[in-house]
PDB file of N, CA and C in Angstrom:
ATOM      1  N   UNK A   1      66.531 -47.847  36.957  1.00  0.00           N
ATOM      2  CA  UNK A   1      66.443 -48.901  35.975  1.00  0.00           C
ATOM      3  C   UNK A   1      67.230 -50.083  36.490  1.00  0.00           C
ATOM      4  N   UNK A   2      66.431 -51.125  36.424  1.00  0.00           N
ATOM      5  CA  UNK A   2      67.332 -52.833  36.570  1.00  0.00           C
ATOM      6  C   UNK A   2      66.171 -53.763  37.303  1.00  0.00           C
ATOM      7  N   UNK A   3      66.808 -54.890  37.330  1.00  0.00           N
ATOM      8  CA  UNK A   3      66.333 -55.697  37.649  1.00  0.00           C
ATOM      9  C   UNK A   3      65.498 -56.510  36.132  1.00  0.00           C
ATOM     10  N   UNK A   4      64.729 -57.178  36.264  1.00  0.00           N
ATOM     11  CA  UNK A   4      64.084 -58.192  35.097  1.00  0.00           C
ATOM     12  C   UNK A   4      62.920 -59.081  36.194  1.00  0.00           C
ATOM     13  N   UNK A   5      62.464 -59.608  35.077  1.00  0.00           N
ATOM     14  CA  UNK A   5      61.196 -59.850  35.581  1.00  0.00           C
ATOM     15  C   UNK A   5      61.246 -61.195  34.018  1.00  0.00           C
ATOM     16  N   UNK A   6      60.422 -62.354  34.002  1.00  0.00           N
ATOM     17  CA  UNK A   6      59.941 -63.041  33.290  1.00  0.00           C
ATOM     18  C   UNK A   6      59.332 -62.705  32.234  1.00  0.00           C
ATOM     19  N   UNK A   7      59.674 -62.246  30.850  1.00  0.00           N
ATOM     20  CA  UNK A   7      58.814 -61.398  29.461  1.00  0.00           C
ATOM     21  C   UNK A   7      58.265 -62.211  29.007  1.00  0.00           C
ATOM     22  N   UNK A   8      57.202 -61.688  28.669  1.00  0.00           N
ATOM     23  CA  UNK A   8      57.181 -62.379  26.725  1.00  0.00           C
ATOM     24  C   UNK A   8      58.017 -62.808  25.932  1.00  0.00           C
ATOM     25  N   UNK A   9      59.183 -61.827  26.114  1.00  0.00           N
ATOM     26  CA  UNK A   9      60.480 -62.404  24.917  1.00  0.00           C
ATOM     27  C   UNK A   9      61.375 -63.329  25.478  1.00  0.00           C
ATOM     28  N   UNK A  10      61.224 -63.560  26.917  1.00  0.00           N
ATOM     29  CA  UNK A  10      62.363 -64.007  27.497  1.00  0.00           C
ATOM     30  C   UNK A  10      62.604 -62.811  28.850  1.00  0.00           C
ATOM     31  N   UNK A  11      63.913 -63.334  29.278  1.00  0.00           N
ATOM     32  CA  UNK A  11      64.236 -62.411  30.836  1.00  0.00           C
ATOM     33  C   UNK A  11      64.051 -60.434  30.319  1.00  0.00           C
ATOM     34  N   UNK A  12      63.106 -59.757  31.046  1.00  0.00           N
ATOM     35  CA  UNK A  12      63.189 -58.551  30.924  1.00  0.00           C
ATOM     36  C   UNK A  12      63.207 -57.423  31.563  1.00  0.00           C
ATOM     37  N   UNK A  13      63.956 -56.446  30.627  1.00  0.00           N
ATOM     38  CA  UNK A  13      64.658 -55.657  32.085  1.00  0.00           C
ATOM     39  C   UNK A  13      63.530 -54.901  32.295  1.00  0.00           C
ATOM     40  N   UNK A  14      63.720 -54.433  33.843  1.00  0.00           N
ATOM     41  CA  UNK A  14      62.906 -52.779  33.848  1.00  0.00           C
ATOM     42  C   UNK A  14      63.323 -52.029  34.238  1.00  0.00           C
ATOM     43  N   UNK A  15      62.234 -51.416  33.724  1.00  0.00           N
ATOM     44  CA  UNK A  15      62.402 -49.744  33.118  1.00  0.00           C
ATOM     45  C   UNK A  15      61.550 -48.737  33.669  1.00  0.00           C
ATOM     46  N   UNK A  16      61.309 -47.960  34.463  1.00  0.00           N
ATOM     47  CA  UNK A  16      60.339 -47.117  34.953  1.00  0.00           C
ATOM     48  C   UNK A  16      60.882 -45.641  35.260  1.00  0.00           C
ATOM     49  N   UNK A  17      59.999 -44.829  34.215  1.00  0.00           N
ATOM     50  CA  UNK A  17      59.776 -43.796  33.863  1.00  0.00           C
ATOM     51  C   UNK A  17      58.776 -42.786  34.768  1.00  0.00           C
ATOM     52  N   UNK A  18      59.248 -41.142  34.246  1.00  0.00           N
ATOM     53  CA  UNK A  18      58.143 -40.655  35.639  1.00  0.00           C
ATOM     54  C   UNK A  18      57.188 -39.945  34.348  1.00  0.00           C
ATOM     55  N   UNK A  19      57.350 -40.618  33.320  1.00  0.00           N
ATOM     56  CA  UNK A  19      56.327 -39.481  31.970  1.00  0.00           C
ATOM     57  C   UNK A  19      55.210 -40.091  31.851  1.00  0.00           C
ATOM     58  N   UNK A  20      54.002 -39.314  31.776  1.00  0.00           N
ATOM     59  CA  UNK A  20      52.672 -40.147  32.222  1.00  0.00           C
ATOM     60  C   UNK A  20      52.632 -40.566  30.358  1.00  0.00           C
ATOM     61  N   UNK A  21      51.883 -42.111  30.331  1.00  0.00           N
ATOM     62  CA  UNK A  21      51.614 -43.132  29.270  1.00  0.00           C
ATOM     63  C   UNK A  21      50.280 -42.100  28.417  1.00  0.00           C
ATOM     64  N   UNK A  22      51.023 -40.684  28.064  1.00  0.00           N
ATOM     65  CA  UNK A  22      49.954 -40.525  27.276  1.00  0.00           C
ATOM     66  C   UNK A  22      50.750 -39.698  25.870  1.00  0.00           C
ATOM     67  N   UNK A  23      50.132 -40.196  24.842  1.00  0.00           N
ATOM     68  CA  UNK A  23      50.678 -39.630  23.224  1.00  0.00           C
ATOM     69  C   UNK A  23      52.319 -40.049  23.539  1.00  0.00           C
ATOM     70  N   UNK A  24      52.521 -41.241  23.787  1.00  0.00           N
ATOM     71  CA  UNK A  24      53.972 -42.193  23.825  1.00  0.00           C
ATOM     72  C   UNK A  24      54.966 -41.291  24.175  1.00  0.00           C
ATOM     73  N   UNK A  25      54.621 -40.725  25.270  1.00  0.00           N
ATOM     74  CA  UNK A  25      55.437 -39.563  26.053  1.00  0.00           C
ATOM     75  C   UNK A  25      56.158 -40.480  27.208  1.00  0.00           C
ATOM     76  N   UNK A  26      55.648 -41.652  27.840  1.00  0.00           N
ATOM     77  CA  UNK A  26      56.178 -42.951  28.278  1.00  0.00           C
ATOM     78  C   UNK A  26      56.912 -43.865  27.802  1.00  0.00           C
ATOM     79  N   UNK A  27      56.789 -44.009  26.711  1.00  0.00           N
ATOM     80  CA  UNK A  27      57.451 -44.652  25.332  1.00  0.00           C
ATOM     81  C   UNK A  27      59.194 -44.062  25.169  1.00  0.00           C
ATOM     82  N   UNK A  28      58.661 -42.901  24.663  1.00  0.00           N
ATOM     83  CA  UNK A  28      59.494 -41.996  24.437  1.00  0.00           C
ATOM     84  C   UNK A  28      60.334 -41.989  25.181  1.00  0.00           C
ATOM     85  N   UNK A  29      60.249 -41.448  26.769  1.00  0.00           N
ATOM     86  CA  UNK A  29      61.174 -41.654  27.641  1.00  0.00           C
ATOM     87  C   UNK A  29      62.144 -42.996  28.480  1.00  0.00           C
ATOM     88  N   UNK A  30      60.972 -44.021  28.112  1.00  0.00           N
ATOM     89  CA  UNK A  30      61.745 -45.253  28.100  1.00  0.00           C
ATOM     90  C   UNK A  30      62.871 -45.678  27.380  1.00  0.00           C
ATOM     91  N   UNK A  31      62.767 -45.617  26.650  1.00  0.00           N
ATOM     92  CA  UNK A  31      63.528 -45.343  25.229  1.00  0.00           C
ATOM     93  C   UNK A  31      64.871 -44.420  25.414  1.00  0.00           C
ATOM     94  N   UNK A  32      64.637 -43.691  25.650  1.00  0.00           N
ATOM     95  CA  UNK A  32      66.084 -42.508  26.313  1.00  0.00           C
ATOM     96  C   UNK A  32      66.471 -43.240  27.324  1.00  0.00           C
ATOM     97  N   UNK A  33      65.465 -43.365  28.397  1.00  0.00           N
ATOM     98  CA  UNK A  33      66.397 -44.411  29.032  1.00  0.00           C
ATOM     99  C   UNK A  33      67.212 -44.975  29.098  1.00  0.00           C
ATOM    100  N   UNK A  34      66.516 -46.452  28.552  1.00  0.00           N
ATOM    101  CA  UNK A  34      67.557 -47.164  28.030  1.00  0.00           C
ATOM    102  C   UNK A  34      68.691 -46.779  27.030  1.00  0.00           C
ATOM    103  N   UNK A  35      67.970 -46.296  26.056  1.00  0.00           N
ATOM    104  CA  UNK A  35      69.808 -45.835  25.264  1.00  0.00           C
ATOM    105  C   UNK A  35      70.962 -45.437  26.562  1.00  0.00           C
ATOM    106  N   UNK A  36      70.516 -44.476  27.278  1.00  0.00           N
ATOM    107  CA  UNK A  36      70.985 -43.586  28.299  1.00  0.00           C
ATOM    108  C   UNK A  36      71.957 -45.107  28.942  1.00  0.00           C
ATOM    109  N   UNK A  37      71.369 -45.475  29.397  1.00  0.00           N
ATOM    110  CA  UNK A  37      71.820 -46.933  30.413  1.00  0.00           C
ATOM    111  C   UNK A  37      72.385 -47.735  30.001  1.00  0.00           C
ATOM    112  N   UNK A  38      72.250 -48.130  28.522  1.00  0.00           N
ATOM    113  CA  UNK A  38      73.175 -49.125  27.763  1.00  0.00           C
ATOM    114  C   UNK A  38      74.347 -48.221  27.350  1.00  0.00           C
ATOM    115  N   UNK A  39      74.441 -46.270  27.037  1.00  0.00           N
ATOM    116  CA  UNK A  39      75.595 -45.945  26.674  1.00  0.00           C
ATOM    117  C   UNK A  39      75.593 -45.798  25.195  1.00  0.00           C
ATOM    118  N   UNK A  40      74.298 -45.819  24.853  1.00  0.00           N
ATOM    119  CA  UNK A  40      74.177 -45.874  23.445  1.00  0.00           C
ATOM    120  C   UNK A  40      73.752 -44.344  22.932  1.00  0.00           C
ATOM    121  N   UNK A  41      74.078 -43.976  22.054  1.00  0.00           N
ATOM    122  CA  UNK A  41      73.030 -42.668  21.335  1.00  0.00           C
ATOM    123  C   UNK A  41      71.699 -42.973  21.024  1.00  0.00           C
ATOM    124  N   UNK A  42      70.756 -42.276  21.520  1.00  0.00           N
ATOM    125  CA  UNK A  42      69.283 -42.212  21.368  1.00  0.00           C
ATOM    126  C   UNK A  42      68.941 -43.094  20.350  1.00  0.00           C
ATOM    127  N   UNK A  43      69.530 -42.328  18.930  1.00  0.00           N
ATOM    128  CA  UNK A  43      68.409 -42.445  17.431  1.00  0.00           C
ATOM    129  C   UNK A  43      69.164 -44.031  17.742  1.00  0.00           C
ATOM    130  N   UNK A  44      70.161 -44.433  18.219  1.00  0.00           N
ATOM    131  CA  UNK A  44      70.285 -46.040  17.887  1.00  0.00           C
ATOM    132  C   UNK A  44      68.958 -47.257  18.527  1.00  0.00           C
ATOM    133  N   UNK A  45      68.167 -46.416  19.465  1.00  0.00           N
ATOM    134  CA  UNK A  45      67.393 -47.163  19.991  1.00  0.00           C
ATOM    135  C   UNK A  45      65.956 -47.336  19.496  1.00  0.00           C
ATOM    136  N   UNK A  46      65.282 -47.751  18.751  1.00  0.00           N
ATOM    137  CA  UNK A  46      63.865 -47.483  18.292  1.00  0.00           C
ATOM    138  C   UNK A  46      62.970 -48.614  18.944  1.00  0.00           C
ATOM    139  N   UNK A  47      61.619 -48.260  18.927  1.00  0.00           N
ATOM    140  CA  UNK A  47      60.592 -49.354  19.667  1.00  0.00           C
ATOM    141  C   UNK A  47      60.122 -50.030  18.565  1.00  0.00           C
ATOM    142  N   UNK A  48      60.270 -51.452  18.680  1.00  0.00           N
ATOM    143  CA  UNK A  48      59.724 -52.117  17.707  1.00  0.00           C
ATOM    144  C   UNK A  48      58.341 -53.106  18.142  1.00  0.00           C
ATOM    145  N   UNK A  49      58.172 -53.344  19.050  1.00  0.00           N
ATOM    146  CA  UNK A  49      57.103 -53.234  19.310  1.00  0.00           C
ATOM    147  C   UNK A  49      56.327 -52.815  20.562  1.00  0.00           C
ATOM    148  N   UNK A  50      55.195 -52.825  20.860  1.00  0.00           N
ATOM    149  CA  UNK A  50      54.493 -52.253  22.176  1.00  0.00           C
ATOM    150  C   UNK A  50      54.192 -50.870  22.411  1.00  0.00           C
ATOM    151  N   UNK A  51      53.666 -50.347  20.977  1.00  0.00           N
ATOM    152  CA  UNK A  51      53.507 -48.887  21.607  1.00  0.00           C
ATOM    153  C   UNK A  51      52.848 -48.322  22.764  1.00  0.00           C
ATOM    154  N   UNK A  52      51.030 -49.219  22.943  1.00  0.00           N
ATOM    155  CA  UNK A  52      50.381 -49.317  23.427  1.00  0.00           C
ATOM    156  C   UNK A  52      50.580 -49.984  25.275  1.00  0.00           C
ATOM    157  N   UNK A  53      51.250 -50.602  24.709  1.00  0.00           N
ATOM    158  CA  UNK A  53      51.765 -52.280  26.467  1.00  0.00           C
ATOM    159  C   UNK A  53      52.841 -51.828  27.276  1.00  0.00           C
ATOM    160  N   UNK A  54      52.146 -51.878  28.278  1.00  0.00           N
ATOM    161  CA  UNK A  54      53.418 -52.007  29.233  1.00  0.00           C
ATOM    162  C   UNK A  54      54.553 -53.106  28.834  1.00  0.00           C
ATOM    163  N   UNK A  55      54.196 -53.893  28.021  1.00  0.00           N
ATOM    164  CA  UNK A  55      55.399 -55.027  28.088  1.00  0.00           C
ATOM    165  C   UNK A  55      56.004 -54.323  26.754  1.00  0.00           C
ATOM    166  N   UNK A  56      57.321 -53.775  26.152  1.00  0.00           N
ATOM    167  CA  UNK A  56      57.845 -52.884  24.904  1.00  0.00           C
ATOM    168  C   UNK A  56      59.344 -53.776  24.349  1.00  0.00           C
ATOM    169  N   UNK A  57      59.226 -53.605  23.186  1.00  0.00           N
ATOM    170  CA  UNK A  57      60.721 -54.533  22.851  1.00  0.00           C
ATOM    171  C   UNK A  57      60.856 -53.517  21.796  1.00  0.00           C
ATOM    172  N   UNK A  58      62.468 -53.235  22.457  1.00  0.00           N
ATOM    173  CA  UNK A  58      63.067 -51.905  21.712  1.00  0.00           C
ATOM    174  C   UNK A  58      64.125 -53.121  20.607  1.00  0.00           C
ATOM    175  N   UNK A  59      64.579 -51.871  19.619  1.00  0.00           N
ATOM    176  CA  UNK A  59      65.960 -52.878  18.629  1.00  0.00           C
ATOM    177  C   UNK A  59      66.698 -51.533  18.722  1.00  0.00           C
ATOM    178  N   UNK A  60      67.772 -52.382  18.813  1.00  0.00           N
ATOM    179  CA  UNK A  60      69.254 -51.391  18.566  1.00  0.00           C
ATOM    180  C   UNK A  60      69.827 -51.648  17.366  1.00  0.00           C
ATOM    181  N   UNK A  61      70.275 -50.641  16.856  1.00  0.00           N
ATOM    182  CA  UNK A  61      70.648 -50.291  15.454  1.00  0.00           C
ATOM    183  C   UNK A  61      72.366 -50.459  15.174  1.00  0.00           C
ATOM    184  N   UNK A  62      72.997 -51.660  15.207  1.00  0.00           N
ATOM    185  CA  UNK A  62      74.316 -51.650  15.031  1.00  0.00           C
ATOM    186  C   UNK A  62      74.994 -51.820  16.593  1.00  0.00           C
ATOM    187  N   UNK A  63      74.243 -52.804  17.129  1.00  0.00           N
ATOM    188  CA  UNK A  63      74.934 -53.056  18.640  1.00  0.00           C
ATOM    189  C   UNK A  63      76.032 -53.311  18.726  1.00  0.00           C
ATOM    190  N   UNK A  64      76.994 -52.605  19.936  1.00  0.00           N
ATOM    191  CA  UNK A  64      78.130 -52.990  20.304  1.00  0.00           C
ATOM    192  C   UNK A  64      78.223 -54.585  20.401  1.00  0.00           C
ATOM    193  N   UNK A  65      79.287 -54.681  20.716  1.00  0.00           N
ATOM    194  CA  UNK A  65      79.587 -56.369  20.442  1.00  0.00           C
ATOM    195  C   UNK A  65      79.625 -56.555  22.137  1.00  0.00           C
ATOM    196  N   UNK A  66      79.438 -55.824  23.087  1.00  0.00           N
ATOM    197  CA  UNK A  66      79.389 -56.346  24.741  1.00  0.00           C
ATOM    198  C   UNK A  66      77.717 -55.672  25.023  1.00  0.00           C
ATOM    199  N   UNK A  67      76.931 -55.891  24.027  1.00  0.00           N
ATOM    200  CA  UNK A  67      75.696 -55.157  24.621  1.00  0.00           C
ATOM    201  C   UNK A  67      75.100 -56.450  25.123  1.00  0.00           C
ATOM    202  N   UNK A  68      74.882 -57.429  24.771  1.00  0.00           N
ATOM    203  CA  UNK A  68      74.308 -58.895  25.703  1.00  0.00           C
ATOM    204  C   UNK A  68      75.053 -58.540  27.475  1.00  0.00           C
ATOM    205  N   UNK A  69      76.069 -58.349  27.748  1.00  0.00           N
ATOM    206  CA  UNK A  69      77.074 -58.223  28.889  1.00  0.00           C
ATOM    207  C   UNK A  69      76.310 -56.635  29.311  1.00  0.00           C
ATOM    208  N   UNK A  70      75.980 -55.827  28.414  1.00  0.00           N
ATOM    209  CA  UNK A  70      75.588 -54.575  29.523  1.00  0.00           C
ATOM    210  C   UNK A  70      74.050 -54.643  29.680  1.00  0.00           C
ATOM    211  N   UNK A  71      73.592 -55.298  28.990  1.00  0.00           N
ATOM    212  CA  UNK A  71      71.541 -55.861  29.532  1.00  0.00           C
ATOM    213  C   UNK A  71      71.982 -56.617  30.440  1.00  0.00           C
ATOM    214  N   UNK A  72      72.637 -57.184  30.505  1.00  0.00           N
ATOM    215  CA  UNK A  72      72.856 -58.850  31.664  1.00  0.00           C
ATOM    216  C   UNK A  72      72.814 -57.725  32.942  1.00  0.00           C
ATOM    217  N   UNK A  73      74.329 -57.047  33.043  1.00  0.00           N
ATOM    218  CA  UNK A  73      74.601 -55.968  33.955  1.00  0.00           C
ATOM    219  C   UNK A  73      73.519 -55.284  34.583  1.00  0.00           C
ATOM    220  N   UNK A  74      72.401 -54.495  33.644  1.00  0.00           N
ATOM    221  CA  UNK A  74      71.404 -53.863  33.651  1.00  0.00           C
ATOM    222  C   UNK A  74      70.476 -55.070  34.599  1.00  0.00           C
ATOM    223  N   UNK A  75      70.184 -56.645  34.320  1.00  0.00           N
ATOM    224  CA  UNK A  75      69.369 -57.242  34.643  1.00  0.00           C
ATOM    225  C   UNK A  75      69.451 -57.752  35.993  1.00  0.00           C
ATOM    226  N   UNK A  76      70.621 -57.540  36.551  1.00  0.00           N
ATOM    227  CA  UNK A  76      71.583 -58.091  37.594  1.00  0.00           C
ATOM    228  C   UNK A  76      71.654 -56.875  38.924  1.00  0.00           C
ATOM    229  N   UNK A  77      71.181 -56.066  38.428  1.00  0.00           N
ATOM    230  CA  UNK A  77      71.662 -54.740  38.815  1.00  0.00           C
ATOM    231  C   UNK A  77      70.482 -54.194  40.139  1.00  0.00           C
ATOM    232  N   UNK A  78      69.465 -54.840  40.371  1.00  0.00           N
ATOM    233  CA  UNK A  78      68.037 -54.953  41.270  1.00  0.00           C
ATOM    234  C   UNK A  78      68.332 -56.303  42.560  1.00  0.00           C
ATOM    235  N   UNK A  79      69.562 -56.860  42.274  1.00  0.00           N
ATOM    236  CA  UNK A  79      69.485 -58.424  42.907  1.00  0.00           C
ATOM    237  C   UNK A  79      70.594 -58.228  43.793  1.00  0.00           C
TER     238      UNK A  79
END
């Protein structure tokens, strides 16, 4: 995981998973991922949108106050 690329939402990180994109078993593991990588507990991470897209925008549920500083980290982290 790292690096970013130009989003839809703005700068975005990536994320690549080895769970094949079927019944959001890709989703799913993205998702752990990232919690995993930001340091967060799972259930704090949910997909809010993109079930379907490669392009996915997760929300965190009660973010630490240095989580902008550990995506940056995360985005920085390929360069």
């Amino acid at each position: 995981m790292g690096g970013a690329y130009p989003g839809p939402h703005g700068p975005a990180l990536i994320v690549a998973v080895q769970a094949p994109a079927v019944d959001g078993r890709a989703t799913e593991a993205a998702r752990r991922a990232l919690a995993e990588a930001l340091e967060l507990p799972a259930a704090s991470v949910s997909l809010r949108t993109g079930q379907t897209s490669r392009d996915k925008l997760f929300l965190v549920a009660s973010p630490p106050a240095d989580l902008g500083a550990r995506l940056s980290a995360l985005r920085e982290a390929a360069h």
